[in-house]
C-alpha atoms as a PDB file:
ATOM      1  CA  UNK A   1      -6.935 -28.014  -1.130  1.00  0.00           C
ATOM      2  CA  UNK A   2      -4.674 -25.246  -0.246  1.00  0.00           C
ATOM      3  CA  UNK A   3      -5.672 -24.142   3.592  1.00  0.00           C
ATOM      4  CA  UNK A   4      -6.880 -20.984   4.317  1.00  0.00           C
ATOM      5  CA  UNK A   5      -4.886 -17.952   6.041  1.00  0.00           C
ATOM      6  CA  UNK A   6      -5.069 -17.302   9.766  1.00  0.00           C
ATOM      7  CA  UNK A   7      -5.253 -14.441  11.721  1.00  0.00           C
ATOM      8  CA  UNK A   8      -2.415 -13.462  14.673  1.00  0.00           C
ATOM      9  CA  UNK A   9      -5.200 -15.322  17.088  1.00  0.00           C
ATOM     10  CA  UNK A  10      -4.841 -18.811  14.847  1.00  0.00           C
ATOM     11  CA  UNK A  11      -8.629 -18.962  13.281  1.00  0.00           C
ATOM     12  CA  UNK A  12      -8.837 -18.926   9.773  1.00  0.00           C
ATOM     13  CA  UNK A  13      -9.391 -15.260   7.752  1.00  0.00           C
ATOM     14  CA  UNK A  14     -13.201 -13.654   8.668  1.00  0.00           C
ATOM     15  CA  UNK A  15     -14.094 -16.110  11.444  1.00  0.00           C
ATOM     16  CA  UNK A  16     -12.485 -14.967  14.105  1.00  0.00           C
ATOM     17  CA  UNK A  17     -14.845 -13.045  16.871  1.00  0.00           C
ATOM     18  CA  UNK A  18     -11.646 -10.800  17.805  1.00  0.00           C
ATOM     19  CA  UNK A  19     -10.625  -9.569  14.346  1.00  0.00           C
ATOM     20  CA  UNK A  20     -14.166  -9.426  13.232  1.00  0.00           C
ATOM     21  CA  UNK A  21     -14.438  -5.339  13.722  1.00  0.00           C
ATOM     22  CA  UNK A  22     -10.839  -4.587  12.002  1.00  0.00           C
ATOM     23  CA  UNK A  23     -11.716  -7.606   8.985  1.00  0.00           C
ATOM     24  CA  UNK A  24     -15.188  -5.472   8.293  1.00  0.00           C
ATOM     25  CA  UNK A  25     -12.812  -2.226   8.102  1.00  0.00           C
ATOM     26  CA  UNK A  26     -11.510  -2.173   4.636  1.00  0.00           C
ATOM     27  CA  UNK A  27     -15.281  -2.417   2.883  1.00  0.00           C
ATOM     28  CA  UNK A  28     -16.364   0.435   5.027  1.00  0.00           C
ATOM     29  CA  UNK A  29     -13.711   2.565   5.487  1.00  0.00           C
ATOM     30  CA  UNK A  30     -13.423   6.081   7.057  1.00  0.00           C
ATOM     31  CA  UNK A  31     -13.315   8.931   4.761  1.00  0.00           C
ATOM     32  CA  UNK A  32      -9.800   9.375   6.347  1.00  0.00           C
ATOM     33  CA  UNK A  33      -7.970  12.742   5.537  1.00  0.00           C
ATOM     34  CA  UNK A  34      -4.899  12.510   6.835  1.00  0.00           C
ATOM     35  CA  UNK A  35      -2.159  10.141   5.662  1.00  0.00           C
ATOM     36  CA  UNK A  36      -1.087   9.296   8.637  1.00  0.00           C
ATOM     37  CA  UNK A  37      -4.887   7.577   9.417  1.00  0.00           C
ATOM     38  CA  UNK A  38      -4.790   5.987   6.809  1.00  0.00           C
ATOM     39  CA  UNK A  39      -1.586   4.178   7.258  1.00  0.00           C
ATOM     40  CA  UNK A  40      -2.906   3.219  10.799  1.00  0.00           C
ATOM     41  CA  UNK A  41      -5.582   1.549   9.090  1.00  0.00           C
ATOM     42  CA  UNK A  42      -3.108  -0.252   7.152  1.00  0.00           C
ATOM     43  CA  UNK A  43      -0.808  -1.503   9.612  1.00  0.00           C
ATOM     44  CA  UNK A  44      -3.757  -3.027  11.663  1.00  0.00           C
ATOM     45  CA  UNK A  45      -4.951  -4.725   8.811  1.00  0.00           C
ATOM     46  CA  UNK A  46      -1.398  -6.370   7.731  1.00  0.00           C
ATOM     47  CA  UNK A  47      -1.073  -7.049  11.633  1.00  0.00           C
ATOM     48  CA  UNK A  48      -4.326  -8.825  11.672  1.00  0.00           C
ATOM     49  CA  UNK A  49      -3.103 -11.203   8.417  1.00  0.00           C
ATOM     50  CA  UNK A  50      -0.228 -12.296  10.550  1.00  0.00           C
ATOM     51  CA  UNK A  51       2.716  -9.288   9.305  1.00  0.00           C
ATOM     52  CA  UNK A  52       5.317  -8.078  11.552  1.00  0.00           C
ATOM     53  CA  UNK A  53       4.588  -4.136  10.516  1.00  0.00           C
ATOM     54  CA  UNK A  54       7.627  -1.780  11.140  1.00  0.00           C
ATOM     55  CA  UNK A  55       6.705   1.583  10.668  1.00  0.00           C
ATOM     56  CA  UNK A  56       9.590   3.816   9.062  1.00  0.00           C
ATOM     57  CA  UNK A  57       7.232   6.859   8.278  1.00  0.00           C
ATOM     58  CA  UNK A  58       9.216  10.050  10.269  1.00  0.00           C
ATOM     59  CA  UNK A  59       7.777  13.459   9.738  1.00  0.00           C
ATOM     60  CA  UNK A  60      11.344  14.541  10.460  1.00  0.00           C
ATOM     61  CA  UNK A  61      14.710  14.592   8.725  1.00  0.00           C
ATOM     62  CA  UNK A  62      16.013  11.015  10.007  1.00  0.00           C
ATOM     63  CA  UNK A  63      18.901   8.804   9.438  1.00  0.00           C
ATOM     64  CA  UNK A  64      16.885   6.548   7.163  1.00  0.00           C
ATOM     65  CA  UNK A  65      17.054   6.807   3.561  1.00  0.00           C
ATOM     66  CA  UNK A  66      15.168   9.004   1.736  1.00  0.00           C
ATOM     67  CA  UNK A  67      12.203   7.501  -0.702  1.00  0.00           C
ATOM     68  CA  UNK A  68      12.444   4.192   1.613  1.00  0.00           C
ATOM     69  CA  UNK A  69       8.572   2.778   2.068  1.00  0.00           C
ATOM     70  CA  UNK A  70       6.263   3.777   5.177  1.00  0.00           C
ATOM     71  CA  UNK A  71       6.188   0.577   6.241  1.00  0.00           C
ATOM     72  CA  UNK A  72       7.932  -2.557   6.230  1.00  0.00           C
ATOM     73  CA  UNK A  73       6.102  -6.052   6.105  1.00  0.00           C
ATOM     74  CA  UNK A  74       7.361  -9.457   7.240  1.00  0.00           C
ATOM     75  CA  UNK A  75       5.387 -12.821   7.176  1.00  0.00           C
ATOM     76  CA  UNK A  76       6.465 -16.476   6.846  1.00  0.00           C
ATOM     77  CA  UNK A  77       9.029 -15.747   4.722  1.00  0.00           C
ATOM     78  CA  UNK A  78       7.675 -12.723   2.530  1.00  0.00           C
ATOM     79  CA  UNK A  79       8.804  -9.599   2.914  1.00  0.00           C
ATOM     80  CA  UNK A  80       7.573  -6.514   1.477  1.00  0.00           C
ATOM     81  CA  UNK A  81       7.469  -2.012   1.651  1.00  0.00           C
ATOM     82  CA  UNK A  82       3.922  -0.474   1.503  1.00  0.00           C
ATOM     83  CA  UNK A  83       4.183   3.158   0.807  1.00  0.00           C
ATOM     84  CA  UNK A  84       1.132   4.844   1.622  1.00  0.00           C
ATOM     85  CA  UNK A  85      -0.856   7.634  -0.325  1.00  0.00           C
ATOM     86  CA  UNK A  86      -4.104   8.997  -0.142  1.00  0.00           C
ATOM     87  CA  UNK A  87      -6.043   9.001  -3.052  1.00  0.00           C
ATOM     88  CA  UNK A  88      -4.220  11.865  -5.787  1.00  0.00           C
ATOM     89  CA  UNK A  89      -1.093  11.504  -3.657  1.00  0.00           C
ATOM     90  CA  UNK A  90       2.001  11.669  -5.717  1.00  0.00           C
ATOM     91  CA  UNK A  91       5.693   9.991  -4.703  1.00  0.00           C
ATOM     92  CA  UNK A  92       8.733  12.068  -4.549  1.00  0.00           C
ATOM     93  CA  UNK A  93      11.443  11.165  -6.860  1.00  0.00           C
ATOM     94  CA  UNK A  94      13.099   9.558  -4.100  1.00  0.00           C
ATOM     95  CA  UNK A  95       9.956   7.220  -3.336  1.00  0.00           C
ATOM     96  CA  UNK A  96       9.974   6.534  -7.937  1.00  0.00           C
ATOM     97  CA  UNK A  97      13.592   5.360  -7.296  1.00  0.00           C
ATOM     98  CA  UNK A  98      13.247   2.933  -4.308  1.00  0.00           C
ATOM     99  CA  UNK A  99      10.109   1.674  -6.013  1.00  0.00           C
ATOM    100  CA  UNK A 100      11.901   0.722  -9.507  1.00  0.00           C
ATOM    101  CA  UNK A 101      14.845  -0.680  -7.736  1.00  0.00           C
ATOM    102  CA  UNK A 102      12.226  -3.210  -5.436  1.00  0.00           C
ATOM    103  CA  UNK A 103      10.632  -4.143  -8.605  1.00  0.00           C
ATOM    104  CA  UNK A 104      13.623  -4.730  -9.721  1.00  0.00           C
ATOM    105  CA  UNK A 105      14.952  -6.952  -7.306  1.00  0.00           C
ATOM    106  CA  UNK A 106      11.257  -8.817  -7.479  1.00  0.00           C
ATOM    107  CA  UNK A 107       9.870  -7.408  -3.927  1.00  0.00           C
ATOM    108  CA  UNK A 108       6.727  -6.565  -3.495  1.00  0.00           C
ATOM    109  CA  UNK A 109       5.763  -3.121  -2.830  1.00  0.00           C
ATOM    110  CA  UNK A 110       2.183  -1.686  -2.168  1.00  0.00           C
ATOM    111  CA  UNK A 111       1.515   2.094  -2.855  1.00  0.00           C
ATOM    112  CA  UNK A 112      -1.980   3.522  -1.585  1.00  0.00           C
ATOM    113  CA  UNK A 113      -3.941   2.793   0.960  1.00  0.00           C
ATOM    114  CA  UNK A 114      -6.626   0.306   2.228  1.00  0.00           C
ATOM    115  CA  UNK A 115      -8.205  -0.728  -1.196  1.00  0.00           C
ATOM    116  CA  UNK A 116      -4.612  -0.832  -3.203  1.00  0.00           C
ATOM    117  CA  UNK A 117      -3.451  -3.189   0.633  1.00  0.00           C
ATOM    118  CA  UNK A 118      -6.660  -4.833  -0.109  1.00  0.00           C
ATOM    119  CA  UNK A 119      -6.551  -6.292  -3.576  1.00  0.00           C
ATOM    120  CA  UNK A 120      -2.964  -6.891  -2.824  1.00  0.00           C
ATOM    121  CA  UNK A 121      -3.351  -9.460  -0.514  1.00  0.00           C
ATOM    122  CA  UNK A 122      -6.698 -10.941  -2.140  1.00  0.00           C
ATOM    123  CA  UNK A 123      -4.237 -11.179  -5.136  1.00  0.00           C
ATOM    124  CA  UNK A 124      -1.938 -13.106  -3.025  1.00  0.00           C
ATOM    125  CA  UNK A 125      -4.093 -15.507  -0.856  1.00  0.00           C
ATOM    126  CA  UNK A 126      -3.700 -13.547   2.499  1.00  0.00           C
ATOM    127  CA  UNK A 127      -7.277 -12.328   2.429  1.00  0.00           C
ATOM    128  CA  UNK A 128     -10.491 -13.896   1.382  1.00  0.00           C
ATOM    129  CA  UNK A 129     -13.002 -12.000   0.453  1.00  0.00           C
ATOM    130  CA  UNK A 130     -16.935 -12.427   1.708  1.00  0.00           C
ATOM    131  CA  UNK A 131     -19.097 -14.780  -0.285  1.00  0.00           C
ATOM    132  CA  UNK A 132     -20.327 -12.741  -3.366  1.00  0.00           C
ATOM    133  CA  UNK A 133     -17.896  -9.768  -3.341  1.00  0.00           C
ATOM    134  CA  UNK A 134     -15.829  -9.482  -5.834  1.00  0.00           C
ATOM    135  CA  UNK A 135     -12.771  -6.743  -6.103  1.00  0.00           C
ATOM    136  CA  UNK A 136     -14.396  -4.967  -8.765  1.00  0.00           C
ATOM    137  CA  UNK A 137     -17.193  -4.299  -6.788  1.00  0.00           C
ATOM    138  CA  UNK A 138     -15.296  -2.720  -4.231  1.00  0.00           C
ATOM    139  CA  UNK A 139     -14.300  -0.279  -6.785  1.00  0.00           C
ATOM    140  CA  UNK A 140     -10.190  -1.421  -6.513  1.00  0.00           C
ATOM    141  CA  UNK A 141      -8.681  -0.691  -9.880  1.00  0.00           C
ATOM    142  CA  UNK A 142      -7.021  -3.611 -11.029  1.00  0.00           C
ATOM    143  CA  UNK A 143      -3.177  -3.417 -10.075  1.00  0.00           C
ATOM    144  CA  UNK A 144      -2.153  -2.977 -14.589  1.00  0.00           C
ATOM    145  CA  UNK A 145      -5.159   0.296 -13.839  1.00  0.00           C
ATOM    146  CA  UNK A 146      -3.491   1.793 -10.692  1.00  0.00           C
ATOM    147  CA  UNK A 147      -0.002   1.458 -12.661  1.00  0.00           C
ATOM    148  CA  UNK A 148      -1.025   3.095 -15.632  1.00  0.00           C
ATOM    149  CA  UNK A 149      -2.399   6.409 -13.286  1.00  0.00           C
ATOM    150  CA  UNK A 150       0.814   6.056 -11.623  1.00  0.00           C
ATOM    151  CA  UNK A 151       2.763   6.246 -14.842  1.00  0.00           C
ATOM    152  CA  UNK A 152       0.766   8.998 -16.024  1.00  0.00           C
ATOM    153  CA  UNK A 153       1.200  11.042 -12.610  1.00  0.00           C
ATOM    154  CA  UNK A 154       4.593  10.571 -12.978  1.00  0.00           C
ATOM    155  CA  UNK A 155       5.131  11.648 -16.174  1.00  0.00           C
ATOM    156  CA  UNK A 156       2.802  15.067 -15.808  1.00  0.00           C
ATOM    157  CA  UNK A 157       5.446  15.703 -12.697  1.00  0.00           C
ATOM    158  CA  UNK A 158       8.237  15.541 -14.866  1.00  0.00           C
ATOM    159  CA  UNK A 159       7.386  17.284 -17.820  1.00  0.00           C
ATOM    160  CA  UNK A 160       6.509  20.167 -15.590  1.00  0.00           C
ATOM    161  CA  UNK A 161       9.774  19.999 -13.833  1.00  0.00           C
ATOM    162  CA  UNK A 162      11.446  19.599 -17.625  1.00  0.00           C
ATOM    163  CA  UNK A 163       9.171  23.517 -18.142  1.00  0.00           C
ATOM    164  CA  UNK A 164      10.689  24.850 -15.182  1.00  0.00           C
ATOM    165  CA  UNK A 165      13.827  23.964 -15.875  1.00  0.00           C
ATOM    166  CA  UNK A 166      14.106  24.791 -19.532  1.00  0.00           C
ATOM    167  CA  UNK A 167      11.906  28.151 -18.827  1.00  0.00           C
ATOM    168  CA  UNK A 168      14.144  29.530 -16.070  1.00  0.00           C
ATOM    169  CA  UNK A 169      15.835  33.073 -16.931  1.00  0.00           C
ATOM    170  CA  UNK A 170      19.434  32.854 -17.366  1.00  0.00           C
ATOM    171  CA  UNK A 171      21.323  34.744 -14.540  1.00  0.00           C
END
């Protein structure tokens, strides 16, 4: 029998009397507006499984590569990017790119918020979830779903920039 996660405080996932108000956040979460909410919500959560979160997320021009993830994720020997999104949110070419090429390379990257972090780790054995909840009732697309809307985001954007491009008047 494989043993159950533990929080940063050393008690197993959903027992512990410290985490309990951030574990109960991602099955009622705020109607957050902002992005940058909603990757606070995030990072708590990964912090509470027991990641070492370094936020990269600059509103600024900065040194650090263009398209990189929001935030990077370390844990017993797993790292990982999680580029967060509100719901409709769309990546910049630059954040396509560094996507493909972590796929490529086999590391894991999360892109959305709370539910997308959610079934993530359930997927992986860093979260359990409560007796009798299942992901689908939590109304998390399954992770072949969220691709496919991805895909077909992606594809919109760059047929319309393929218009504007072919469309432009000739100086």
């Amino acid at each position: 029998m494989t043993a159950l996660p533990l929080c940063k405080h050393q008690n197993p996932l959903g027992a512990c009397p410290k985490c309990a108000a951030i574990a109960a956040a991602p099955f009622t979460p705020k109607d957050l507006a902002r992005e940058k909410d909603v990757q606070a919500q995030v990072a708590g959560l990964y912090v509470q499984v027991g990641f070492d979160v370094t936020n990269l997320s600059q509103v600024r021009a900065s040194m650090v590569r263009c398209g990189i993830g929001d935030l990077f994720l370390m844990r017993e020997g797993l790292a990982a990017w999680h580029e967060t999104k509100l719901d409709g949110g769309v990546q910049s070419l630059e954040q396509e790119r560094f996507e493909a090429a972590c796929r490529r390379q086999g590391i894991p990257y999360v892109l959305g918020g709370v539910y997308e972090q959610l079934a993530w780790l359930v997927e992986r054995g860093l979260w359990r979830l409560p007796a009798g909840v299942a992901l689908e009732r939590l109304a998390i697309p399954t992770l072949v779903q969220k691709q496919s809307a991805i895909d077909a985001r992606r594809d919109a954007r760059r047929a319309a920039r393929h218009t504007l491009q072919t469309t432009a008047p000739e100086a």
